[in-house]
Structure formats: structure tokens, C-alpha cells
N, C-alpha and C. Protein backbone atom coordinates (compact mmCIF):
# COMPACT_ATOMS: atom_id res chain seq x y z
N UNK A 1 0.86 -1.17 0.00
CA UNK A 1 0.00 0.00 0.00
C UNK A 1 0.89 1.23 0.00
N UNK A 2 0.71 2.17 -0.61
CA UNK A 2 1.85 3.74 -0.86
C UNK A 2 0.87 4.35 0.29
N UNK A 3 1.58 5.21 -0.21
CA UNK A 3 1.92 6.50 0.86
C UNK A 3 0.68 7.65 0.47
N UNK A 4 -0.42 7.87 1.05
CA UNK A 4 -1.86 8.66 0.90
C UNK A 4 -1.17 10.18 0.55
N UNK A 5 -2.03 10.87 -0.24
CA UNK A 5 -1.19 12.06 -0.40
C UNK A 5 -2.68 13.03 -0.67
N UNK A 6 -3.03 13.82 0.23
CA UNK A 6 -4.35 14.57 -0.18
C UNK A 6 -4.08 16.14 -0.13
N UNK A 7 -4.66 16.65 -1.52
CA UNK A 7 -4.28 17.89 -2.04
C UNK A 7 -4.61 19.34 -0.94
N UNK A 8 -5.62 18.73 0.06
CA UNK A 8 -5.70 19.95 0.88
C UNK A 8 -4.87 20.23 1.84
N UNK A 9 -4.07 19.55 2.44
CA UNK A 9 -2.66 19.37 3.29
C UNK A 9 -1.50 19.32 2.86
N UNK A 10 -1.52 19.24 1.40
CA UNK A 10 -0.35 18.83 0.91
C UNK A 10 0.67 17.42 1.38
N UNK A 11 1.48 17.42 1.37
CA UNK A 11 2.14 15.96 2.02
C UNK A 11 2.34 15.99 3.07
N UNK A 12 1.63 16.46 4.14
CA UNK A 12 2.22 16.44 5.68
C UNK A 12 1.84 15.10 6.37
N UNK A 13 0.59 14.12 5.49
CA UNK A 13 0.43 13.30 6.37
C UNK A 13 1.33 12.44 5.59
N UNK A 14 1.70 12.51 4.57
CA UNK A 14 2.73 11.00 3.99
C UNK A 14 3.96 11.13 4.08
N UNK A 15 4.58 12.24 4.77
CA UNK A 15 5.72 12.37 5.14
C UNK A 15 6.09 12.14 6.87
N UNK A 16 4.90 12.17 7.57
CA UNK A 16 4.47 12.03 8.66
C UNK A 16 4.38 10.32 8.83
N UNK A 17 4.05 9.85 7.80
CA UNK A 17 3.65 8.23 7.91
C UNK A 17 5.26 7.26 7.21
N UNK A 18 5.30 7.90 6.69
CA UNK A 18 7.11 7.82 6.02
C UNK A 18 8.27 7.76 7.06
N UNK A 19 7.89 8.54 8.11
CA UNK A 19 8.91 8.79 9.22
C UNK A 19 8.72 7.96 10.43
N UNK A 20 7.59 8.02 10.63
CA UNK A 20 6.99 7.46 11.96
C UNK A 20 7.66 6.00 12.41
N UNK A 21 8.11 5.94 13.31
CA UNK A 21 8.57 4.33 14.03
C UNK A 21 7.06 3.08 14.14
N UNK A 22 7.31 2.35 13.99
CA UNK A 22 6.20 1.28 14.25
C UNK A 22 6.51 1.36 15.64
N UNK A 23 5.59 1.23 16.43
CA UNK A 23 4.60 1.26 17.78
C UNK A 23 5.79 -0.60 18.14
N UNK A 24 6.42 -0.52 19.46
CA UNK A 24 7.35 -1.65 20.27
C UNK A 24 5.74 -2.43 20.61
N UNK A 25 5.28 -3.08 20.79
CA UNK A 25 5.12 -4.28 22.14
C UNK A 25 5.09 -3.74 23.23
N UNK A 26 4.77 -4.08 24.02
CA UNK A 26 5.23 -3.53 25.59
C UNK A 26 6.00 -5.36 25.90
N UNK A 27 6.94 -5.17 26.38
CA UNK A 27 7.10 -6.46 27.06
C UNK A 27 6.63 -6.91 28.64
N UNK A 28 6.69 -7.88 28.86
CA UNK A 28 6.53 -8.16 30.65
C UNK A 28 7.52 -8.12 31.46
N UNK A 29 7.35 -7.37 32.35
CA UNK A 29 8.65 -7.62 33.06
C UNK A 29 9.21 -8.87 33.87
N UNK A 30 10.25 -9.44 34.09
CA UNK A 30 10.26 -10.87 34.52
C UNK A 30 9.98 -10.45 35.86
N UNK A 31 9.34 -9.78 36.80
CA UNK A 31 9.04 -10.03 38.23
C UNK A 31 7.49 -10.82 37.76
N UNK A 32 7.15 -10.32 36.73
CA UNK A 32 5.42 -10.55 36.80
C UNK A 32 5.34 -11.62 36.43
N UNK A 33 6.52 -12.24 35.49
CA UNK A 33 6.73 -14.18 35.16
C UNK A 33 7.15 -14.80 36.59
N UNK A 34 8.03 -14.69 37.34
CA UNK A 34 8.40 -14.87 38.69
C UNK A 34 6.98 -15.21 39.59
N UNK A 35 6.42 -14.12 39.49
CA UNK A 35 4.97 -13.91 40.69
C UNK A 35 3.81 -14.58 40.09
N UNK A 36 3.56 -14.90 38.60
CA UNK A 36 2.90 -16.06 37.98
C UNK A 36 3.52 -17.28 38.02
N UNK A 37 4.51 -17.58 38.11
CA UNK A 37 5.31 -18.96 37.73
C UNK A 37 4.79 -19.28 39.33
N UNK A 38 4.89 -18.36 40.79
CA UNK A 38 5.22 -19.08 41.89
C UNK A 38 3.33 -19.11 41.89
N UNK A 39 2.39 -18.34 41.28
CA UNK A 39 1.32 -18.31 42.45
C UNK A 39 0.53 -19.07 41.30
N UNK A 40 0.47 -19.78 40.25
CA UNK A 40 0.05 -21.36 39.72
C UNK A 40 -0.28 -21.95 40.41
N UNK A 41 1.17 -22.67 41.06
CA UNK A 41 0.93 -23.62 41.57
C UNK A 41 0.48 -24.01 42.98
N UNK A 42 0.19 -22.84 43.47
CA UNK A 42 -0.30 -22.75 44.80
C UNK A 42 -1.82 -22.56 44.45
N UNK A 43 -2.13 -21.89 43.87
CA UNK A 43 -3.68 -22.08 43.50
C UNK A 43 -4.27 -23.09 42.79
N UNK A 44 -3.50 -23.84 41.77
CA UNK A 44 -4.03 -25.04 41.59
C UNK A 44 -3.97 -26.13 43.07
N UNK A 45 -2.96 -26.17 43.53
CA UNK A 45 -2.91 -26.71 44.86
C UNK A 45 -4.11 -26.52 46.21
N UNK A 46 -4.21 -25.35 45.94
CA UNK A 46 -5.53 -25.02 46.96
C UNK A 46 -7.13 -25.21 46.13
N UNK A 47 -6.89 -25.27 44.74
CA UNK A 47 -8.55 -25.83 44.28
C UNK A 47 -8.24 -27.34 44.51
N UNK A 48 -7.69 -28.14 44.75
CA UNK A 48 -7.28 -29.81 44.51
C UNK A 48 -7.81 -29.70 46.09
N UNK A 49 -7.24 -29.47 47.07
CA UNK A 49 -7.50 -29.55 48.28
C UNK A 49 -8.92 -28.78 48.78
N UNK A 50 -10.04 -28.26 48.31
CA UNK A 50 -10.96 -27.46 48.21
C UNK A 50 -11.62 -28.69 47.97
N UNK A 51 -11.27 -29.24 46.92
CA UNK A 51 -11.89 -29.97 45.85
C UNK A 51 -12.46 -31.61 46.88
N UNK A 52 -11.00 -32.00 47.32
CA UNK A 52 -10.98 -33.14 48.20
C UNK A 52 -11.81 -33.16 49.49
N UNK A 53 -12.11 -31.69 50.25
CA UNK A 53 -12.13 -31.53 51.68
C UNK A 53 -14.26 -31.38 51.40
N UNK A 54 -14.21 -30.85 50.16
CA UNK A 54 -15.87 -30.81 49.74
C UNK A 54 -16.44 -32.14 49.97
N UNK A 55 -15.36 -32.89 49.07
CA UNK A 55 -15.84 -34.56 48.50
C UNK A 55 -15.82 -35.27 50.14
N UNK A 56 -14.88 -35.07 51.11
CA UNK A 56 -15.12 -35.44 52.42
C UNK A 56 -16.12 -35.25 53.18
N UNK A 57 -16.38 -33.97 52.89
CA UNK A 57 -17.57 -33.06 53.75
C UNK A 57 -19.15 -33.74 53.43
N UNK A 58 -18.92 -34.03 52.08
CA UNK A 58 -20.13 -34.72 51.50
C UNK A 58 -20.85 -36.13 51.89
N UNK A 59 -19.59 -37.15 52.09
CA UNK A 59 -19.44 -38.19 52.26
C UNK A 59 -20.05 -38.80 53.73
N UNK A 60 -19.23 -37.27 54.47
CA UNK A 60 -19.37 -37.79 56.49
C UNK A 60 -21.09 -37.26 56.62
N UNK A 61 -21.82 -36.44 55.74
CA UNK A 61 -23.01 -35.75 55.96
C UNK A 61 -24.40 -36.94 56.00
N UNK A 62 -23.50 -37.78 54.61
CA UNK A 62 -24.75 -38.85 54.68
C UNK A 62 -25.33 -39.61 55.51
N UNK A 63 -24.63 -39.45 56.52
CA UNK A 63 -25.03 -40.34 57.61
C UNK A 63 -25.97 -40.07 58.51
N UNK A 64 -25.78 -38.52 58.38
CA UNK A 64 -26.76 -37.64 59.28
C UNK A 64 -27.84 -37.61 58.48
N UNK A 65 -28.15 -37.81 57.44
CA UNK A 65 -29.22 -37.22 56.66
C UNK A 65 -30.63 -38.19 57.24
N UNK A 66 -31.57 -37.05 56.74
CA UNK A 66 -32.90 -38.45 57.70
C UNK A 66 -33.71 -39.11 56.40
N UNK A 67 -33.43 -40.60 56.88
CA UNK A 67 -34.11 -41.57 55.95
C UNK A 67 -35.47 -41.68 56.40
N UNK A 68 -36.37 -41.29 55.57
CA UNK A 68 -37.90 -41.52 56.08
C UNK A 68 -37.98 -43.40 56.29
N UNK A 69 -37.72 -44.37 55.17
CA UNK A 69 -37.85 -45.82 55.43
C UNK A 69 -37.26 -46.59 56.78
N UNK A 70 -36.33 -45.39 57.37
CA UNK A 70 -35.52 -46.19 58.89
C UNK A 70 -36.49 -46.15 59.71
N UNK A 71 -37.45 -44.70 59.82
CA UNK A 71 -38.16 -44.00 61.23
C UNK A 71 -39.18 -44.09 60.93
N UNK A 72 -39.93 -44.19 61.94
CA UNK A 72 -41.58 -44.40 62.06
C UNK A 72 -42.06 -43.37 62.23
């Protein structure tokens, strides 16, 4: 694609677009890979154990629950 050239400005915008740097990326800084790399695996770790202590919680409840066919 060239370079736009419109007669009421004359060339200020295609000399303007001619010059201009392309726009960097921003990069990440490595503290914020550091502070993701460590807090993964601690949060997958605490949904696994969330996960287990539910499935326990569930398990010890049934016992309490009231069976109409036991009681009169």
C-alpha cells in the first residue's frame, strides 16, 4: 500500500507516515513471570485440596441425613 497524499494538506500526512517508528510491544517484566510462575501452583494446589475436603464433607453428611424408610 503507498503512501496517501491529499491535495488539501499537501504531504504532511505521507511524510508524517514515512517517518513514523512502528509502535514496540510492551514487554513483561520478569518479576510478573516470577509472581505467575510461583502463584500457579499454589492455587491449583488449593482448588485440589478445596476440591478433596468438599468430597469429604459430602461423604461424612450422609449419615446424618434423615431416611424416612428407617423411622416411624
Amino acid at each position: 500500500m503507498g503512501l496517501l497524499t491529499y491535495p488539501e494538506c499537501g504531504n504532511d500526512v505521507s511524510e508524517r507516515a514515512a517517518t513514523a517508528r512502528p509502535k514496540q510491544s510492551r514487554k513483561i517484566h520478569p518479576i510478573t513471570w516470577i509472581v505467575a510462575a510461583a502463584l500457579i501452583p499454589i492455587l491449583v494446589w488449593d482448588v485440589r485440596q478445596t476440591v478433596r475436603e468438599s468430597k469429604s464433607h459430602s461423604t461424612s453428611n450422609e449419615a446424618f441425613r434423615f431416611h424416612p424408610d428407617t423411622r416411624q
